[in-house]
C-alpha atoms as a PDB file:
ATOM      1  CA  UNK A   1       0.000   0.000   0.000  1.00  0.00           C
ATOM      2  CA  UNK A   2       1.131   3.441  -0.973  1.00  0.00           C
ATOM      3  CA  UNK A   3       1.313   6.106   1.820  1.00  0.00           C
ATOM      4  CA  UNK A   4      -0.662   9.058   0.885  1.00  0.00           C
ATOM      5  CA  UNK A   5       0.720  11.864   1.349  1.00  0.00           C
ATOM      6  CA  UNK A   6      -1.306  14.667   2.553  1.00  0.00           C
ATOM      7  CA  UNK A   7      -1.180  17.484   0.537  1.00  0.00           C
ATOM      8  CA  UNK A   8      -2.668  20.482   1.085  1.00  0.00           C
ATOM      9  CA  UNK A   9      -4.757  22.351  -0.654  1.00  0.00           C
ATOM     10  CA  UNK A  10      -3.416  25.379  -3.024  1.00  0.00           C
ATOM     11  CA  UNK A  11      -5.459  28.109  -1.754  1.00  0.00           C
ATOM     12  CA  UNK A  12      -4.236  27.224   1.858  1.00  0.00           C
ATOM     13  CA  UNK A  13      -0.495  27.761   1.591  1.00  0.00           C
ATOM     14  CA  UNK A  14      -0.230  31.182   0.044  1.00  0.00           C
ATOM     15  CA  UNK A  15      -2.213  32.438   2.588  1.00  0.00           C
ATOM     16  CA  UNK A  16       0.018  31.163   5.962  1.00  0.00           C
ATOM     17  CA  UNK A  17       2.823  32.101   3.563  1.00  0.00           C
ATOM     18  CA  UNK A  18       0.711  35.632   3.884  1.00  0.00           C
ATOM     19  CA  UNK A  19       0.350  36.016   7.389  1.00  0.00           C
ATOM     20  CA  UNK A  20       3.518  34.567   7.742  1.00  0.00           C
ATOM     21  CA  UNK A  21       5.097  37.516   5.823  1.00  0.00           C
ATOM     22  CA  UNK A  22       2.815  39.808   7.721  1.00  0.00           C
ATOM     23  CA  UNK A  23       4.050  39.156  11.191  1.00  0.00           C
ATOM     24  CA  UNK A  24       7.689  40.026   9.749  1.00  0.00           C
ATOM     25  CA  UNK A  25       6.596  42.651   8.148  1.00  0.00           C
ATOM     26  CA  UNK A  26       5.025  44.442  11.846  1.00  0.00           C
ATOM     27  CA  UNK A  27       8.486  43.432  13.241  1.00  0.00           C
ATOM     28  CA  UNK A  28      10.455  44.987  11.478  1.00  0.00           C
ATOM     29  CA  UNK A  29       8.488  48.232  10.411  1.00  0.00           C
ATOM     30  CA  UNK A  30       7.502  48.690  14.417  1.00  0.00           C
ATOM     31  CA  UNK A  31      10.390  48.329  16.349  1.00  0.00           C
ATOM     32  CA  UNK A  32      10.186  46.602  20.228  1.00  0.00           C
ATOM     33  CA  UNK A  33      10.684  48.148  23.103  1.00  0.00           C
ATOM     34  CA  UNK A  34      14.173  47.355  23.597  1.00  0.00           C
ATOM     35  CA  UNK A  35      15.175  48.899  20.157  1.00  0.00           C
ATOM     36  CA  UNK A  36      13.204  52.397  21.643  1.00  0.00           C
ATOM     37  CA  UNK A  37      14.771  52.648  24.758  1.00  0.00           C
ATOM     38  CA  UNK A  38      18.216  52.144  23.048  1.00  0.00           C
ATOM     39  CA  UNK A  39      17.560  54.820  20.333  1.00  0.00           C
ATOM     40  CA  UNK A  40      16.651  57.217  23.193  1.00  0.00           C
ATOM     41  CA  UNK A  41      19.809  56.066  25.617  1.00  0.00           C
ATOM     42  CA  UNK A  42      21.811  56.660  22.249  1.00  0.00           C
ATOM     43  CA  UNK A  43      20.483  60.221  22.136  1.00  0.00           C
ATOM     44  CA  UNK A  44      20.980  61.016  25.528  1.00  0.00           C
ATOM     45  CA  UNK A  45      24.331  59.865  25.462  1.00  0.00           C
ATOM     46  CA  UNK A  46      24.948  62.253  22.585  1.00  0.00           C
ATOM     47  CA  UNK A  47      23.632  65.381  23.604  1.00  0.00           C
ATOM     48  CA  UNK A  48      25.428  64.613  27.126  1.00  0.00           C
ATOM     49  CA  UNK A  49      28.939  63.784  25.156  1.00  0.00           C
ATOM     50  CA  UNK A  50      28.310  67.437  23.308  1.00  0.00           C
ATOM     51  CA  UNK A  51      27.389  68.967  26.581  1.00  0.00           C
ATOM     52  CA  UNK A  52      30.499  68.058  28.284  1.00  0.00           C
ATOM     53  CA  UNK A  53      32.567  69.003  25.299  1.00  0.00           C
ATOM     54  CA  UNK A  54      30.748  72.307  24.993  1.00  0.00           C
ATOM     55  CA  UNK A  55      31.719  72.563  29.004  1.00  0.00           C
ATOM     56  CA  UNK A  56      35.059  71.786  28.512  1.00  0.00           C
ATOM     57  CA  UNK A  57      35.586  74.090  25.775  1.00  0.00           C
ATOM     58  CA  UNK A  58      33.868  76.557  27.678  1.00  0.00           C
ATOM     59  CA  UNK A  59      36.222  76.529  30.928  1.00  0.00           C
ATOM     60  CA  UNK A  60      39.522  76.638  28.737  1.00  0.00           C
ATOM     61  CA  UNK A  61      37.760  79.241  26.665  1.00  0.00           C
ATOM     62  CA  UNK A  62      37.209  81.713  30.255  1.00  0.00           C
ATOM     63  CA  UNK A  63      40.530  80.415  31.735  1.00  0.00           C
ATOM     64  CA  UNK A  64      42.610  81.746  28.636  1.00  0.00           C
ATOM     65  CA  UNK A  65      40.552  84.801  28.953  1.00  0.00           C
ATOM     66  CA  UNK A  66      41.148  85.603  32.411  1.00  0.00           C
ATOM     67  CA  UNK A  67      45.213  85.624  32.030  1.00  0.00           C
ATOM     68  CA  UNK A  68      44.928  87.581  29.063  1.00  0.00           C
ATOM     69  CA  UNK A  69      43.091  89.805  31.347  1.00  0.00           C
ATOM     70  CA  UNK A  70      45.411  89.231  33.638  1.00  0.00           C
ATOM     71  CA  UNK A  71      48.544  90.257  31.648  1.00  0.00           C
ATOM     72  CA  UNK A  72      46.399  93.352  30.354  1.00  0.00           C
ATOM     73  CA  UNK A  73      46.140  94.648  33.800  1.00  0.00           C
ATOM     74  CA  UNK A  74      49.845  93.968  34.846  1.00  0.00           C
ATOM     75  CA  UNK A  75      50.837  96.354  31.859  1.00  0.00           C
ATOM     76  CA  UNK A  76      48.343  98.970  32.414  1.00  0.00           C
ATOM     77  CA  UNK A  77      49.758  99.423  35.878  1.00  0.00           C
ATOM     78  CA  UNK A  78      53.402  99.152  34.669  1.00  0.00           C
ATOM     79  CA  UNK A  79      52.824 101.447  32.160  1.00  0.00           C
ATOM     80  CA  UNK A  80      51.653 103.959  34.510  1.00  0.00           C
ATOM     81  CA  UNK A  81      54.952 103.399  36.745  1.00  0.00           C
ATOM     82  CA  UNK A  82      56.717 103.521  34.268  1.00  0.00           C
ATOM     83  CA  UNK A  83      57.468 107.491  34.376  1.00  0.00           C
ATOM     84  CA  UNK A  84      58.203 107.366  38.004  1.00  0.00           C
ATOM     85  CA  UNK A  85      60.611 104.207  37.540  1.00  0.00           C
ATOM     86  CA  UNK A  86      62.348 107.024  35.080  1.00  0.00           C
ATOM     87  CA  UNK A  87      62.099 110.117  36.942  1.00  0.00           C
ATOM     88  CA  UNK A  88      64.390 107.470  40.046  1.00  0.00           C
ATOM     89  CA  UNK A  89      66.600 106.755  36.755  1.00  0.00           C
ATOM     90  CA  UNK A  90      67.385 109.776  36.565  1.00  0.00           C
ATOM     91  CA  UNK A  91      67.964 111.264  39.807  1.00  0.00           C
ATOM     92  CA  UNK A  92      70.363 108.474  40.570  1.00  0.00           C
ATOM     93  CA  UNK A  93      71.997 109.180  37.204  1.00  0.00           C
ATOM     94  CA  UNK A  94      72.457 112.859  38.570  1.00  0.00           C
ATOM     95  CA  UNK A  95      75.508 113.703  40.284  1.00  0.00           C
ATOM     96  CA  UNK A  96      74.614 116.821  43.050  1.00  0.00           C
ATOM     97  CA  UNK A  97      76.483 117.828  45.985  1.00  0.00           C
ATOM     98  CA  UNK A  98      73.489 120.059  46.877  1.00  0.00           C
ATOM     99  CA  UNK A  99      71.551 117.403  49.140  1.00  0.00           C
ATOM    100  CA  UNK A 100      68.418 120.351  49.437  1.00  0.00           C
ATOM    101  CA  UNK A 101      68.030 119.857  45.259  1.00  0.00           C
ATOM    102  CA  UNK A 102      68.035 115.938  45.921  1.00  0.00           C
ATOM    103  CA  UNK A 103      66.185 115.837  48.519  1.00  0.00           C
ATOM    104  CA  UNK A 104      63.688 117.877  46.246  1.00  0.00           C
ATOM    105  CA  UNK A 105      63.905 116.063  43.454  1.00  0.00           C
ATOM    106  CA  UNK A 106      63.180 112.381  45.599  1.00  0.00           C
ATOM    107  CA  UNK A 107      60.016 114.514  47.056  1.00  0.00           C
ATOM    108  CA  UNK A 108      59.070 114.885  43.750  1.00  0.00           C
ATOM    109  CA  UNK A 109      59.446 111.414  42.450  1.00  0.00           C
ATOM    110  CA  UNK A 110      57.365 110.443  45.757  1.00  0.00           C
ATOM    111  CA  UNK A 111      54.528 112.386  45.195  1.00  0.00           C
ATOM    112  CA  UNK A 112      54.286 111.422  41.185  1.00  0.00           C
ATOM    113  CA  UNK A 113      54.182 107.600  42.533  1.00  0.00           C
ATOM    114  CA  UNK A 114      51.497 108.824  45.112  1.00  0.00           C
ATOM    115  CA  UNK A 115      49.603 110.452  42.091  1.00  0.00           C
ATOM    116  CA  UNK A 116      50.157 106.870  39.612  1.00  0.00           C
ATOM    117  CA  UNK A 117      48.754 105.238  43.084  1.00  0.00           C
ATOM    118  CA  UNK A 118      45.722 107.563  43.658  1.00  0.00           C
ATOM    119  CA  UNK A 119      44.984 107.291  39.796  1.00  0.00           C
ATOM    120  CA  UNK A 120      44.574 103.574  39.989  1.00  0.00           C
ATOM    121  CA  UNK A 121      42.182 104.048  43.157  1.00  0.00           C
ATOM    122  CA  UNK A 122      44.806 102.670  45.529  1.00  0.00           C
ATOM    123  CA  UNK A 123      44.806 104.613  49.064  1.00  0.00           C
ATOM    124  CA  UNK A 124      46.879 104.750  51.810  1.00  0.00           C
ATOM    125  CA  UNK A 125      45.626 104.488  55.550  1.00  0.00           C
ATOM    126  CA  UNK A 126      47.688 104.281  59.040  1.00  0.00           C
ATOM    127  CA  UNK A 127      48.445 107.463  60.514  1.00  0.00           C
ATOM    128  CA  UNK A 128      49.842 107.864  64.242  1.00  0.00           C
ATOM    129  CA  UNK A 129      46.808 108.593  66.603  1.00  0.00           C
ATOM    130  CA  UNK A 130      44.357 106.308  64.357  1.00  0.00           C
ATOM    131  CA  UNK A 131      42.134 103.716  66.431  1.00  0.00           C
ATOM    132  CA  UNK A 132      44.660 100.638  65.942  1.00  0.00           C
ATOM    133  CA  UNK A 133      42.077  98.157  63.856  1.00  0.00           C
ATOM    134  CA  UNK A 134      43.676  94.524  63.245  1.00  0.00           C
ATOM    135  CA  UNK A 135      41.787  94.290  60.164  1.00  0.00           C
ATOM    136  CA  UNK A 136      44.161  97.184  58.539  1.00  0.00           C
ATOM    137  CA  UNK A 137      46.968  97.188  60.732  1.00  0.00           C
ATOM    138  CA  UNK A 138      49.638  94.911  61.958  1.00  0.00           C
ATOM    139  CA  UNK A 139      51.097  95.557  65.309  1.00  0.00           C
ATOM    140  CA  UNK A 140      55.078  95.080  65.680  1.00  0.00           C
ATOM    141  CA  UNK A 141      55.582  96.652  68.629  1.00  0.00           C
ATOM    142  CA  UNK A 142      53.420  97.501  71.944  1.00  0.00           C
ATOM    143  CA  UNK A 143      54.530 100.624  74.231  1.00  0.00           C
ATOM    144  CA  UNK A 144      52.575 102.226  77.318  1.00  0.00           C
ATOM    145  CA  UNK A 145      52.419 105.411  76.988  1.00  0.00           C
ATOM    146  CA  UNK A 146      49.509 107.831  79.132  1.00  0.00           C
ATOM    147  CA  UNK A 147      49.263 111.000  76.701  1.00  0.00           C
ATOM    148  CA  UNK A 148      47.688 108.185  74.089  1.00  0.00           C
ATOM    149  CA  UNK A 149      44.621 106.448  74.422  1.00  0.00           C
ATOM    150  CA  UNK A 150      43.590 102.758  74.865  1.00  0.00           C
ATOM    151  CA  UNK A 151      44.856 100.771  71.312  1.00  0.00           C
ATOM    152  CA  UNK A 152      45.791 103.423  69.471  1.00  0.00           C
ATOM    153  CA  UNK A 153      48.627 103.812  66.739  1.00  0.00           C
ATOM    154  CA  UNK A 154      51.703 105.608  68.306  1.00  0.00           C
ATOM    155  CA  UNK A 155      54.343 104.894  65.393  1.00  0.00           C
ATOM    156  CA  UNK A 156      54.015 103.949  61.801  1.00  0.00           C
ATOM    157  CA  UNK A 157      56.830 101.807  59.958  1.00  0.00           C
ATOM    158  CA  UNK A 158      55.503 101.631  56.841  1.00  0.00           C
ATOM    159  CA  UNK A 159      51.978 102.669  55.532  1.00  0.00           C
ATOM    160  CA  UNK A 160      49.184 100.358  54.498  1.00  0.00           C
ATOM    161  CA  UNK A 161      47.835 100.873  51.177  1.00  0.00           C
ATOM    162  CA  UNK A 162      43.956  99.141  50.415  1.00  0.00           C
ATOM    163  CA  UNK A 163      42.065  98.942  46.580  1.00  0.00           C
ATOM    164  CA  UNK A 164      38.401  99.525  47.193  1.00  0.00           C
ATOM    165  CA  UNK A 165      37.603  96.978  50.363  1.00  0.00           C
ATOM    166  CA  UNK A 166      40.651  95.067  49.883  1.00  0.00           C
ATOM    167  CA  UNK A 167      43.658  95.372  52.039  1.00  0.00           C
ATOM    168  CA  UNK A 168      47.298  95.251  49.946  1.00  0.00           C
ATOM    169  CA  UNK A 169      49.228  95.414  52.668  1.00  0.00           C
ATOM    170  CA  UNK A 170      48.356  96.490  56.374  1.00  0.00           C
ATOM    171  CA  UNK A 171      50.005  99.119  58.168  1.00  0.00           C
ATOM    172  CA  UNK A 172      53.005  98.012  60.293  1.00  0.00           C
ATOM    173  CA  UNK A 173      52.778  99.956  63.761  1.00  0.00           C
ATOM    174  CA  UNK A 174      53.491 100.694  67.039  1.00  0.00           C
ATOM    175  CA  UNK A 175      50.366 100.156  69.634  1.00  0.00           C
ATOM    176  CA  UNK A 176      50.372 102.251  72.835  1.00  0.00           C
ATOM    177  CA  UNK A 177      48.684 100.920  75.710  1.00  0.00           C
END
């Protein structure tokens, strides 16, 4: 006896063959889940790689920037000394035996650098007799003396000079009582 075979019928196969192609077709023209989140990790991971670079470009960008700023205003102030750096040139070029004309000519160079210093809003402060204030001055020496009052300045060794709010240097002095 001869095995039949089943066969099936014509009209059947083309149309599993159909849904068959169907199904791949939704597969692959909607992608899963998986394939969306990855797309969108992808993205984020490219606009954070551009943000960082941006970043990075943007701190070497403001740190050049600020030394060029930096070396601007180091030669704007040199430039202005620059006369009274001359003006010392000279007078120690100049050979006097009148010590009243060079004496003179020093006061002279001294008040020029305290007109360069006033120009570029830098003051002076610490006179004898101020209220001695540890936030300006720096005591180096302590005396009692009666005719001055309680912390006050009886000797200055060398001024204090302050820029706005900010302290240069504090005034080295002599505190009395």
């Amino acid at each position: 006896m001869a095995k039949k075979e089943k066969v099936k019928p014509e009209a059947e196969q083309p149309a599993e063959a159909a849904e068959t192609e169907e199904v791949k077709a939704e597969e692959t023209a909607q992608p899963s889940e998986t394939e969306k989140l990855q797309a969108a990790l992808n993205d984020a991971n490219d606009k954070f790689l551009r943000l960082a670079a941006e970043y990075d470009n943007y701190r070497k960008r403001t740190a050049k920037e600020k030394a060029e700023l930096n070396n601007a205003c180091k030669c704007a102030v040199i430039a202005e000394l620059l006369p009274v750096i001359d003006n010392l040139d000279r007078a120690l070029a100049h050979n006097t035996d009148n010590a009243d004309e060079y004496k003179k000519g020093v006061e002279m160079i001294g008040s020029q650098f305290g007109a360069v210093l006033e120009k570029l809003g830098v003051e002076s402060f610490g006179e004898a007799g101020d209220a001695f204030d540890p936030n300006l001055h720096n005591a180096v020496m302590h005396i009692e003396d009666e005719n001055l009052g309680e912390n006050a300045v009886a000797a200055v060794f060398a001024k204090g000079y302050r820029l706005g709010d900010k302290v240069i240097r504090p005034a080295a002095v002599q505190v009395a009582n």
